[in-house]
C-alpha atoms as a PDB file:
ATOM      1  CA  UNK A   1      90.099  86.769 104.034  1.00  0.00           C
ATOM      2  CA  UNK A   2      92.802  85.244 105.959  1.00  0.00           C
ATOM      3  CA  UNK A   3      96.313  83.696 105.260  1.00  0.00           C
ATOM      4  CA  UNK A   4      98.886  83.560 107.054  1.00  0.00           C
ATOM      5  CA  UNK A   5     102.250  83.753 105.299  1.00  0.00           C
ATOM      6  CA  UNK A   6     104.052  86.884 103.123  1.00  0.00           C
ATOM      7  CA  UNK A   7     103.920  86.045  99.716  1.00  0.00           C
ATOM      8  CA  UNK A   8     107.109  87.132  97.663  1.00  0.00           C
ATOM      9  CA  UNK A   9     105.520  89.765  95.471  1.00  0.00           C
ATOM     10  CA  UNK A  10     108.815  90.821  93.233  1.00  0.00           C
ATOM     11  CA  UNK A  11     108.839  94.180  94.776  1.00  0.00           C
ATOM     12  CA  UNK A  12     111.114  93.855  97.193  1.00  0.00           C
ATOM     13  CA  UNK A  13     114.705  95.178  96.157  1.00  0.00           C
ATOM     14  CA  UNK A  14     117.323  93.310  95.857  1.00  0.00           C
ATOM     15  CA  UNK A  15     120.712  93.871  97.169  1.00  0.00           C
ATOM     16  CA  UNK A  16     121.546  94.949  93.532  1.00  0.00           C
ATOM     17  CA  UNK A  17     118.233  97.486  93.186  1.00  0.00           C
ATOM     18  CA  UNK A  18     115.969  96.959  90.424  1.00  0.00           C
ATOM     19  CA  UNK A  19     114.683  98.056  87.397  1.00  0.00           C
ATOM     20  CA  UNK A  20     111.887 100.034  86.640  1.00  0.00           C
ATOM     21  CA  UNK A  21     110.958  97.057  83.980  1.00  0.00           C
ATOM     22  CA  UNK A  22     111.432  94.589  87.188  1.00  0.00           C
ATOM     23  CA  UNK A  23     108.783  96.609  89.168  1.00  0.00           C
ATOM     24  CA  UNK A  24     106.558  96.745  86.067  1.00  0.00           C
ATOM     25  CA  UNK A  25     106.601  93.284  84.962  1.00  0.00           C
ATOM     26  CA  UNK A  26     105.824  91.951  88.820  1.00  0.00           C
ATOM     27  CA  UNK A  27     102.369  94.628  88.788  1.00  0.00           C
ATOM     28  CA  UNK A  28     101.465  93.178  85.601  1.00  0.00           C
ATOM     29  CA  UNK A  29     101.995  89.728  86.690  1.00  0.00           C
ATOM     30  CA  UNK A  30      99.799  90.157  89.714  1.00  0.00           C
ATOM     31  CA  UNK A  31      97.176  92.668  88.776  1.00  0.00           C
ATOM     32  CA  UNK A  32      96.601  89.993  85.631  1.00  0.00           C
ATOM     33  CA  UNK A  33      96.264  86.993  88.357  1.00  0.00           C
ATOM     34  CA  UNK A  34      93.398  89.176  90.537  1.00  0.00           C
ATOM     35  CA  UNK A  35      91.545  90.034  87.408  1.00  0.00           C
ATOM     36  CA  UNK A  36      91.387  86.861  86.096  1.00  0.00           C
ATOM     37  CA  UNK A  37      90.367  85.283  89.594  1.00  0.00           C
ATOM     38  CA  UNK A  38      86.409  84.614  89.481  1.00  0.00           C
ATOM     39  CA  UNK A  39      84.484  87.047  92.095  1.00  0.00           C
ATOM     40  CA  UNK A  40      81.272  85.330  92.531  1.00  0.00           C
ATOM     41  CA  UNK A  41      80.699  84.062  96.650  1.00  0.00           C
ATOM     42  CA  UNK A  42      81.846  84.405  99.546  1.00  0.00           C
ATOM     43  CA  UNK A  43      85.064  81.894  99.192  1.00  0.00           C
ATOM     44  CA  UNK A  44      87.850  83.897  99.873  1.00  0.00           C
ATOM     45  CA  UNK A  45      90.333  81.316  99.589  1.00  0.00           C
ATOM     46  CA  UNK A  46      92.136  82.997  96.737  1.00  0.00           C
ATOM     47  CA  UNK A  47      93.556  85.492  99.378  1.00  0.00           C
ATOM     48  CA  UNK A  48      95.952  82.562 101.438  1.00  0.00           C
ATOM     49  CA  UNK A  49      98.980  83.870 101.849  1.00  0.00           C
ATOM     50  CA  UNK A  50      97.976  87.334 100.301  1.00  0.00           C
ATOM     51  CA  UNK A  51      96.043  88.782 102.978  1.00  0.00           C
ATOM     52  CA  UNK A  52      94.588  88.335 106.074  1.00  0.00           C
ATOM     53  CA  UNK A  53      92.455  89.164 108.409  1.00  0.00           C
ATOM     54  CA  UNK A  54      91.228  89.191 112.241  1.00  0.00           C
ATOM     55  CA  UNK A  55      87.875  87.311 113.104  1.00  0.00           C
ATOM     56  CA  UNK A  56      85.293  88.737 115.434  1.00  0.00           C
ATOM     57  CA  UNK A  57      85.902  86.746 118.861  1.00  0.00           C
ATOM     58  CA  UNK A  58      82.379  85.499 118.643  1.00  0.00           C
ATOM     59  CA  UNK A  59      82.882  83.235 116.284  1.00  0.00           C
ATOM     60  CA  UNK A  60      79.541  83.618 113.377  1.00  0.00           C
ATOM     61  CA  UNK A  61      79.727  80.396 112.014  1.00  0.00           C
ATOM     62  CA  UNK A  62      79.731  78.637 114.786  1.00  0.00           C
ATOM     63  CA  UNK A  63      77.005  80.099 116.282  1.00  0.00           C
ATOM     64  CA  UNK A  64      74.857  80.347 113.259  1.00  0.00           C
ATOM     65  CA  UNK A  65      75.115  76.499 112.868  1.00  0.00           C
ATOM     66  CA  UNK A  66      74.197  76.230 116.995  1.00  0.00           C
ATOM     67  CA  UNK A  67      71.210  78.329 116.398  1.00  0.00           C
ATOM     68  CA  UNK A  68      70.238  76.237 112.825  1.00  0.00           C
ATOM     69  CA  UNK A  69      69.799  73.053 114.953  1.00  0.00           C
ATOM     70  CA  UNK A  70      67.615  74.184 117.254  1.00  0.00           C
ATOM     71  CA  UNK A  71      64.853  75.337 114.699  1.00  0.00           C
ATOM     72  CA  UNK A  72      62.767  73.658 112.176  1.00  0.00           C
ATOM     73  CA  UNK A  73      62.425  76.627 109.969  1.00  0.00           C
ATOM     74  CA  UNK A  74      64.806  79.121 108.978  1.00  0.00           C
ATOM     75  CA  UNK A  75      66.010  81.542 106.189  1.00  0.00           C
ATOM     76  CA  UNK A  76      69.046  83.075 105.097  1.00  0.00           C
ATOM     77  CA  UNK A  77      69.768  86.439 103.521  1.00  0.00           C
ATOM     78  CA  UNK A  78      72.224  87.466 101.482  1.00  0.00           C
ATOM     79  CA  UNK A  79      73.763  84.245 101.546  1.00  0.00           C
ATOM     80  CA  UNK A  80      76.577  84.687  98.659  1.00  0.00           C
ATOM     81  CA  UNK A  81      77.702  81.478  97.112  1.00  0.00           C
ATOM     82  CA  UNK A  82      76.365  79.533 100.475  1.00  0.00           C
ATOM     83  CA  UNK A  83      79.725  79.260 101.648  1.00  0.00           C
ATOM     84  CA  UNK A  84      78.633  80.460 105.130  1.00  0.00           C
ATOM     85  CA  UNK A  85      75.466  78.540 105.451  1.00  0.00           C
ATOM     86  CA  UNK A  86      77.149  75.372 104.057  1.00  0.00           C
ATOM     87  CA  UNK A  87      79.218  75.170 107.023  1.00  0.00           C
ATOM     88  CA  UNK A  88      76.385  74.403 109.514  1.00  0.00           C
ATOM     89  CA  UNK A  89      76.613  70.583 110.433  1.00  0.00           C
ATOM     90  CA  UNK A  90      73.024  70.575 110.279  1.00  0.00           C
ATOM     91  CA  UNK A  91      70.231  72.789 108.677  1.00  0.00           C
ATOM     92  CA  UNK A  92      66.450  72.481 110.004  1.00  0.00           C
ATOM     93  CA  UNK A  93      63.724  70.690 107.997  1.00  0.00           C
ATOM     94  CA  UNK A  94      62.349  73.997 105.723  1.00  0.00           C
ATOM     95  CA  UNK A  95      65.824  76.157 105.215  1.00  0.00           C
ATOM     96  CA  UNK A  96      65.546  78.589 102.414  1.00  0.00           C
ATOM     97  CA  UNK A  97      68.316  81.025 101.395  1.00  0.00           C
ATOM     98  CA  UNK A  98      67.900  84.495  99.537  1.00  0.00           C
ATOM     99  CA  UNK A  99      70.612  86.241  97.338  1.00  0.00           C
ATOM    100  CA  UNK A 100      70.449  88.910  94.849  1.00  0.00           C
ATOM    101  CA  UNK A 101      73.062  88.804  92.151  1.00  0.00           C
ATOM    102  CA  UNK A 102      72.754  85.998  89.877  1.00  0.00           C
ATOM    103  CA  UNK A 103      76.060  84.271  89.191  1.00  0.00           C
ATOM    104  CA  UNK A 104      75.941  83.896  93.063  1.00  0.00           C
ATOM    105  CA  UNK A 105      72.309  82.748  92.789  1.00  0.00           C
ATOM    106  CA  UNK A 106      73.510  79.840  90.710  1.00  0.00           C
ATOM    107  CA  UNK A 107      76.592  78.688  92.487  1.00  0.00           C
ATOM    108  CA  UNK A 108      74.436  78.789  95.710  1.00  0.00           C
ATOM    109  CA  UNK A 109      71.532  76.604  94.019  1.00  0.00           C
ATOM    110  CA  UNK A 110      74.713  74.127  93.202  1.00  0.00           C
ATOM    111  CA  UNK A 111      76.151  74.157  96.783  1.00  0.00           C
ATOM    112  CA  UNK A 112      73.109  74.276  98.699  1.00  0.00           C
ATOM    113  CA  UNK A 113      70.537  71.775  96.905  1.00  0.00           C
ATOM    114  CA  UNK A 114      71.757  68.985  97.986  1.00  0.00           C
ATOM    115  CA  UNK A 115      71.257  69.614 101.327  1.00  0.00           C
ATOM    116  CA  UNK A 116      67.580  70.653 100.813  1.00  0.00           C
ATOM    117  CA  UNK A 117      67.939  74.433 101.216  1.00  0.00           C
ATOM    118  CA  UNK A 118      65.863  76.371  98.341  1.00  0.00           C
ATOM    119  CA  UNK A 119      67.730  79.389  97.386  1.00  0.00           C
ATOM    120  CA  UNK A 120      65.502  82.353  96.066  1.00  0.00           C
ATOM    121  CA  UNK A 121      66.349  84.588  93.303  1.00  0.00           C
ATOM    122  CA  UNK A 122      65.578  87.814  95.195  1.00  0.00           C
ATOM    123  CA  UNK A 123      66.820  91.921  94.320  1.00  0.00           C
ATOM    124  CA  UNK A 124      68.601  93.536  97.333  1.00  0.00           C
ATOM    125  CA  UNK A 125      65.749  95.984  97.923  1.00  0.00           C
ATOM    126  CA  UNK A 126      62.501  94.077  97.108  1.00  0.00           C
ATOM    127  CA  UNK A 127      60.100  92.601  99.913  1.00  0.00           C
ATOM    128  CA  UNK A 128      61.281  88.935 101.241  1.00  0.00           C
ATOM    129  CA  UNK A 129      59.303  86.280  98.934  1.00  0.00           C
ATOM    130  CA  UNK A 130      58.343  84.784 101.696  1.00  0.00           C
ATOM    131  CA  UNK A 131      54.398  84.457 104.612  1.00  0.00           C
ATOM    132  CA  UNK A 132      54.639  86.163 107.501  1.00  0.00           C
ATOM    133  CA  UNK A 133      55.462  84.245 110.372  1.00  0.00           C
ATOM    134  CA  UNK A 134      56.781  81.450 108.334  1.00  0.00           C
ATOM    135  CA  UNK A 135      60.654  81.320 110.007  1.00  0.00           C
ATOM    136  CA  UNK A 136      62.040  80.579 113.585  1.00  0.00           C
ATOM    137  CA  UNK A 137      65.428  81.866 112.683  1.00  0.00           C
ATOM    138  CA  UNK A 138      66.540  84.583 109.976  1.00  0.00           C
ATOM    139  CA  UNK A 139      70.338  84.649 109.485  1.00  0.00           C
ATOM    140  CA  UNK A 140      72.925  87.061 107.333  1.00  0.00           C
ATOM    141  CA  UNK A 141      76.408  87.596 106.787  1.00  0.00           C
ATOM    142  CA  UNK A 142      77.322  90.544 105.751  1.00  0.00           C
ATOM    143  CA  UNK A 143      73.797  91.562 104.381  1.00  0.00           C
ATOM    144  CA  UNK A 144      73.928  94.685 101.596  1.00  0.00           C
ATOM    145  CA  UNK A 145      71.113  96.186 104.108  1.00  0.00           C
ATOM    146  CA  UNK A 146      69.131  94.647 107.130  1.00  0.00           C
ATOM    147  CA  UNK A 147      64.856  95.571 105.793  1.00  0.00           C
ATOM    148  CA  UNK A 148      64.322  95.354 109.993  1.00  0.00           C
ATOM    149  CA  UNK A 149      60.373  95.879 108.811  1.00  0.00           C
ATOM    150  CA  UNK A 150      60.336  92.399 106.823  1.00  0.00           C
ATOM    151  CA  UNK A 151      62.685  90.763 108.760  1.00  0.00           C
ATOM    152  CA  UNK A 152      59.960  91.395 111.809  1.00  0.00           C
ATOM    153  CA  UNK A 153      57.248  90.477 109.055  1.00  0.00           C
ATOM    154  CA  UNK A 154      58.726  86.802 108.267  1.00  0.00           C
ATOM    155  CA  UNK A 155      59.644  85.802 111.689  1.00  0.00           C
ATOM    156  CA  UNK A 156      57.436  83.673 114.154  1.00  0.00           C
ATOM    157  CA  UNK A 157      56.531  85.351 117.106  1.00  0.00           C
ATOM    158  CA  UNK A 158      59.563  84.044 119.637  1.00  0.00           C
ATOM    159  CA  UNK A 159      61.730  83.927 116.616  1.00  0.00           C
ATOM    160  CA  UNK A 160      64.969  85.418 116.210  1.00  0.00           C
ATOM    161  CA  UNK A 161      67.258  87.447 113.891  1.00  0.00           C
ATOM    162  CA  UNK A 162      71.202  86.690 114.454  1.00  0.00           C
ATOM    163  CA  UNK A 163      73.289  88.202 111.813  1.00  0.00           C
ATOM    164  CA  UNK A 164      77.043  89.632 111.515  1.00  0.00           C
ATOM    165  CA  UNK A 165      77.213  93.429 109.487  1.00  0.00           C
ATOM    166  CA  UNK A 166      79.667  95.388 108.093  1.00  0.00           C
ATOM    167  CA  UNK A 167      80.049  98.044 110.655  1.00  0.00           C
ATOM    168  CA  UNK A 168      81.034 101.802 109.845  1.00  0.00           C
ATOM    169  CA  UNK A 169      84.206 103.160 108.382  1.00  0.00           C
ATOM    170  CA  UNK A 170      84.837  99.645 107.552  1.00  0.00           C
ATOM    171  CA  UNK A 171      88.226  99.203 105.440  1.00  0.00           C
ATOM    172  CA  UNK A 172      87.885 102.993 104.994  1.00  0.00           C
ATOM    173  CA  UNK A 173      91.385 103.308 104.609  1.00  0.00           C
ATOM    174  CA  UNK A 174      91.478 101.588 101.751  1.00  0.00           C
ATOM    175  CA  UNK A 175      88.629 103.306 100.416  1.00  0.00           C
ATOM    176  CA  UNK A 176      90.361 106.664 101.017  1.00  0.00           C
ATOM    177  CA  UNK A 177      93.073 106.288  99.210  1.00  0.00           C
ATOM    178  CA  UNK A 178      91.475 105.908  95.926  1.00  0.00           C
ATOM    179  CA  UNK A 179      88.470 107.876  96.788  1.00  0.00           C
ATOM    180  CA  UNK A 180      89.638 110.439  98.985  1.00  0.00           C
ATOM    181  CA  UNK A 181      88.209 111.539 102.381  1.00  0.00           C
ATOM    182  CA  UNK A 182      84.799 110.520 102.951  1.00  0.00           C
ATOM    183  CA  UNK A 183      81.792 113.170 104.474  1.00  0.00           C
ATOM    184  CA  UNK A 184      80.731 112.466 107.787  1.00  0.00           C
ATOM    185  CA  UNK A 185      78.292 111.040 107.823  1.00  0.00           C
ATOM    186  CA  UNK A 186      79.372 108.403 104.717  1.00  0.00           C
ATOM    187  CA  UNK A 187      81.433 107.137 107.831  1.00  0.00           C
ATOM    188  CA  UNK A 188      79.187 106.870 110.247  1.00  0.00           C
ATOM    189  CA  UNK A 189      76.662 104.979 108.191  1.00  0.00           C
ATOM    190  CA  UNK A 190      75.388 101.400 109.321  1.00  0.00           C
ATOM    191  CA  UNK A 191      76.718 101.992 112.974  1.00  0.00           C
ATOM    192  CA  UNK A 192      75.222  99.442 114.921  1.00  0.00           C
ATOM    193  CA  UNK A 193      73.141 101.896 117.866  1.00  0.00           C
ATOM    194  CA  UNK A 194      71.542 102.975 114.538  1.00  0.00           C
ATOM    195  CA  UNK A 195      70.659  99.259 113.267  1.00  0.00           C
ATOM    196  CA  UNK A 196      69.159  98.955 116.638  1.00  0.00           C
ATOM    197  CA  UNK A 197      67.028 101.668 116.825  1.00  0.00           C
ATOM    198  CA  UNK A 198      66.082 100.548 112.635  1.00  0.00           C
ATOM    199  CA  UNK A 199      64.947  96.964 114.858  1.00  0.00           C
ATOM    200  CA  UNK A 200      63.652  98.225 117.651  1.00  0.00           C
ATOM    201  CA  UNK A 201      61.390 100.686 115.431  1.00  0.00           C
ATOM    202  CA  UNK A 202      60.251  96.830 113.375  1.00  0.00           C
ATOM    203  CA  UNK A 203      59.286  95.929 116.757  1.00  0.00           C
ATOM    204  CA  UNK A 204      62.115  93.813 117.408  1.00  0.00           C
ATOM    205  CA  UNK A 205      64.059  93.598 120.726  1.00  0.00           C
ATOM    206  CA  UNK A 206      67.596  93.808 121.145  1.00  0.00           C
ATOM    207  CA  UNK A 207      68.913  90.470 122.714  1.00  0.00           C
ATOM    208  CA  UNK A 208      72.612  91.057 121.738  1.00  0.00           C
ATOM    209  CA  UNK A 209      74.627  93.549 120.455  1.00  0.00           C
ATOM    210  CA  UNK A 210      78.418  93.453 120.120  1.00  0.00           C
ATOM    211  CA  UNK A 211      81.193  95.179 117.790  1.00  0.00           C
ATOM    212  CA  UNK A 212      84.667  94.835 117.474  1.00  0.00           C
ATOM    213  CA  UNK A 213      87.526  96.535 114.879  1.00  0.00           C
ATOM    214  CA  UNK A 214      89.745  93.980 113.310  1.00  0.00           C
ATOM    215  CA  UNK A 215      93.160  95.043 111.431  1.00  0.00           C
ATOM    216  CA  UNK A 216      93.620  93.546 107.731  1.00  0.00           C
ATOM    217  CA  UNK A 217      96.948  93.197 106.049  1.00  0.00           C
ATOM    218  CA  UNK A 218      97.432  93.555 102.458  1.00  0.00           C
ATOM    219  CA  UNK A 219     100.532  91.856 101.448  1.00  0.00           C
ATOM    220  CA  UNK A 220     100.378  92.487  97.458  1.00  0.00           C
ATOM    221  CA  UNK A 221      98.531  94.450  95.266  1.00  0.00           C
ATOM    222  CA  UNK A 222      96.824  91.637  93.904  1.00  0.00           C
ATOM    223  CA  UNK A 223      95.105  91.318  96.599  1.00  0.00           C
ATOM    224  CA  UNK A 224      93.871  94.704  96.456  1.00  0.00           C
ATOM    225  CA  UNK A 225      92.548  94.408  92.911  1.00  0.00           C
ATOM    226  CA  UNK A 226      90.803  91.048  93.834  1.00  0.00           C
ATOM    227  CA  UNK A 227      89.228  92.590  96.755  1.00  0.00           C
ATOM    228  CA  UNK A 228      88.346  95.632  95.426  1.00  0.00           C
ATOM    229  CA  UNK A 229      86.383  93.659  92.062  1.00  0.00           C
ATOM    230  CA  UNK A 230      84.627  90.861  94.925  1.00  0.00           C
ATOM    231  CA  UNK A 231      83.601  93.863  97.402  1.00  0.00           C
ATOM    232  CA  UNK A 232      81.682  96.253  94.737  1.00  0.00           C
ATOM    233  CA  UNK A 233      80.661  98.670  96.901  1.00  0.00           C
ATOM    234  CA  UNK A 234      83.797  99.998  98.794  1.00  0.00           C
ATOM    235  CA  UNK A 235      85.325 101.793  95.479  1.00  0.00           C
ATOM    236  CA  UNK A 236      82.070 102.161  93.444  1.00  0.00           C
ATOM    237  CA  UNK A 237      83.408 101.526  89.597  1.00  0.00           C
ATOM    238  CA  UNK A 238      86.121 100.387  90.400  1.00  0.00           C
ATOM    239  CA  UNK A 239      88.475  99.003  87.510  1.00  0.00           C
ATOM    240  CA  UNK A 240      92.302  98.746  87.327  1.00  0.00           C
ATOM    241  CA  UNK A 241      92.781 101.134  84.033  1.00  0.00           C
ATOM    242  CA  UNK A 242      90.495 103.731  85.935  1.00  0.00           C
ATOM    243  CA  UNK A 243      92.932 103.010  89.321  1.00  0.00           C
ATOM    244  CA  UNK A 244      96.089 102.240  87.274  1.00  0.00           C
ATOM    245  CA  UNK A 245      98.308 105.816  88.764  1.00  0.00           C
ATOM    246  CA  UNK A 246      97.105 104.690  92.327  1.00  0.00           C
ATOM    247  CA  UNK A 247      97.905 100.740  92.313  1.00  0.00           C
ATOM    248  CA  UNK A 248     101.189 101.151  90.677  1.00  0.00           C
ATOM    249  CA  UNK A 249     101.954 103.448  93.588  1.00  0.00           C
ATOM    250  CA  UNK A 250     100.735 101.805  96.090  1.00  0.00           C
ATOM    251  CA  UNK A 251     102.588  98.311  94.718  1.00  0.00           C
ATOM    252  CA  UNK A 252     105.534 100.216  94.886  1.00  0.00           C
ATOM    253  CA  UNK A 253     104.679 101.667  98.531  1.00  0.00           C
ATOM    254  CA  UNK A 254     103.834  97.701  99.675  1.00  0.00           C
ATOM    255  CA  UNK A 255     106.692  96.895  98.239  1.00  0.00           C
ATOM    256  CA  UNK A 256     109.078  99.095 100.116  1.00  0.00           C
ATOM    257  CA  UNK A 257     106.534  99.937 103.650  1.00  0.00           C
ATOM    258  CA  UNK A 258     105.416  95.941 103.689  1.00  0.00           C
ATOM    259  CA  UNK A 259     101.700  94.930 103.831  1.00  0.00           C
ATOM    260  CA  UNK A 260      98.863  97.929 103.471  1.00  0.00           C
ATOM    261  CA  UNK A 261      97.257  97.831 106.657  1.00  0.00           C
ATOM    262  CA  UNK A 262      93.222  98.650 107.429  1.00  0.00           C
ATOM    263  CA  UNK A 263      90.973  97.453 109.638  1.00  0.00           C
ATOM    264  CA  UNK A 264      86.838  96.120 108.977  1.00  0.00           C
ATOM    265  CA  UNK A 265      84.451  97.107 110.980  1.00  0.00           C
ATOM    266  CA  UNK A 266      81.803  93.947 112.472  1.00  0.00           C
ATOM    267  CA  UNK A 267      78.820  93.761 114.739  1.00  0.00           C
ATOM    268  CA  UNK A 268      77.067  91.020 115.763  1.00  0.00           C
ATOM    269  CA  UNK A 269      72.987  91.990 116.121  1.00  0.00           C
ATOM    270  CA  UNK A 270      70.841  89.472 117.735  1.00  0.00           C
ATOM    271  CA  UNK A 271      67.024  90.938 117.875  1.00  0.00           C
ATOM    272  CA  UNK A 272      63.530  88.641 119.082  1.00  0.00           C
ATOM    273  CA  UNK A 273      60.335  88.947 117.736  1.00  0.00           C
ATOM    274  CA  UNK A 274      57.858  89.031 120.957  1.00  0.00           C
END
């Protein structure tokens, strides 16, 4: 996400106060504008001047797009709409790109084809499509789960894995306040000593392994409905008539506190096949 400036939600009062119809009728005007905003990809342009927030200080893209030029075989995972991997100035002579949900399937075949990258209709959870040894480099942004054991299978001997993951607790306290406190160990999960140990067990070794916590702003509750229909998996089921109690408070809580604040949770993994 990012953006930079408040947007003007209608729920700040006046000097006058406001009604209760006022309050209503600016929800309804921006919980209508999130649900009718398409989900599919990774663009998250829709969020300018709703929300924003930090980026990891080292920078994915960029280095996913260094390490793309300096092999001639390499595979993506998870790749979305192909936002990220369309940002690479150049892409190596066999580039292939996995995703598992098929509207994202399609608007990554769109993207992506004509620039030569075959994109692979593949579930979450199955085995990678793919030889063994057949890649230099396997990327991922954000991947649902890192399969360390194919990963290792696909990759050249000397080849790498660089990827950015969701950390733990990530955006958790968003997640809380519709879901409630979370167990233990529901926090804790994907911590990256324990993604490690998941590589180093594939017979990977760790090259690089860095995480940072990054605060998020929430400046309308639009923004919280779009985010919460794009990122399925932090409020499992989530719809706005299931959610409606908790969004109309909390429109009316952004409206008089300012922006909802949270905070994601990244790590960058870097792991080499011997």
């Amino acid at each position: 996400m990012n953006g930079k400036e408040n947007r003007d939600t209608g729920g700040t009062p006046g000097p006058a106060g406001r009604t209760e119809r006022t309050a209503d009728r600016a929800y309804e005007d921006l919980v209508a504008e999130a649900v009718a905003a398409p989900t599919e990809g990774w663009d998250f342009s829709w969020f300018e001047g709703r929300a924003t927030e930090e980026r990891p200080s080292w920078g994915y893209a960029r280095l996913m797009g260094e390490r793309l030029a300096g092999v001639d075989a390499a595979l993506d995972l998870h790749t979305g709409g192909g936002e990220v991997l369309d940002l690479a100035p150049s892409l190596p002579r066999l580039m292939a790109a996995t995703e598992g949900w098929p509207p994202n399937v399609a608007k990554a075949s769109r993207r992506l084809a004509p620039r030569g990258v075959v994109v692979v209709a593949s579930p979450d959870d199955a085995p990678l499509p793919f030889a063994d040894a057949t890649f230099g480099l396997v990327t991922a942004r954000h991947p649902v789960r890192a399969d360390f054991p194919e990963i290792a299978r696909v990759l050249r001997p000397g080849g790498s894995y660089v990827a950015q993951h969701v950390g733990p607790s990530s955006v958790f306290e968003l997640v809380e306040y519709f879901l409630g406190p979370q167990p233990e160990e529901v926090r804790r999960g994907r911590g990256p000593q324990a993604e490690a140990a998941q590589a180093r067990a594939a017979g990977l070794e760790i090259v690089d392994l860095r995480a940072e916590r990054l605060r998020i702003e929430f400046f309308d509750i639009g923004a919280v409905v779009h985010f919460l229909r794009k990122v399925v998996w932090m409020v499992p089921g989530f719809t706005v008539e299931a959610y409606e109690p908790q969004l109309r408070a909390l429109h009316e809580r952004i409206g008089k506190e300012g922006p909802f604040v949270a905070h994601s949770s990244r790590h960058l993994i870097e792991a080499r096949k011997p």
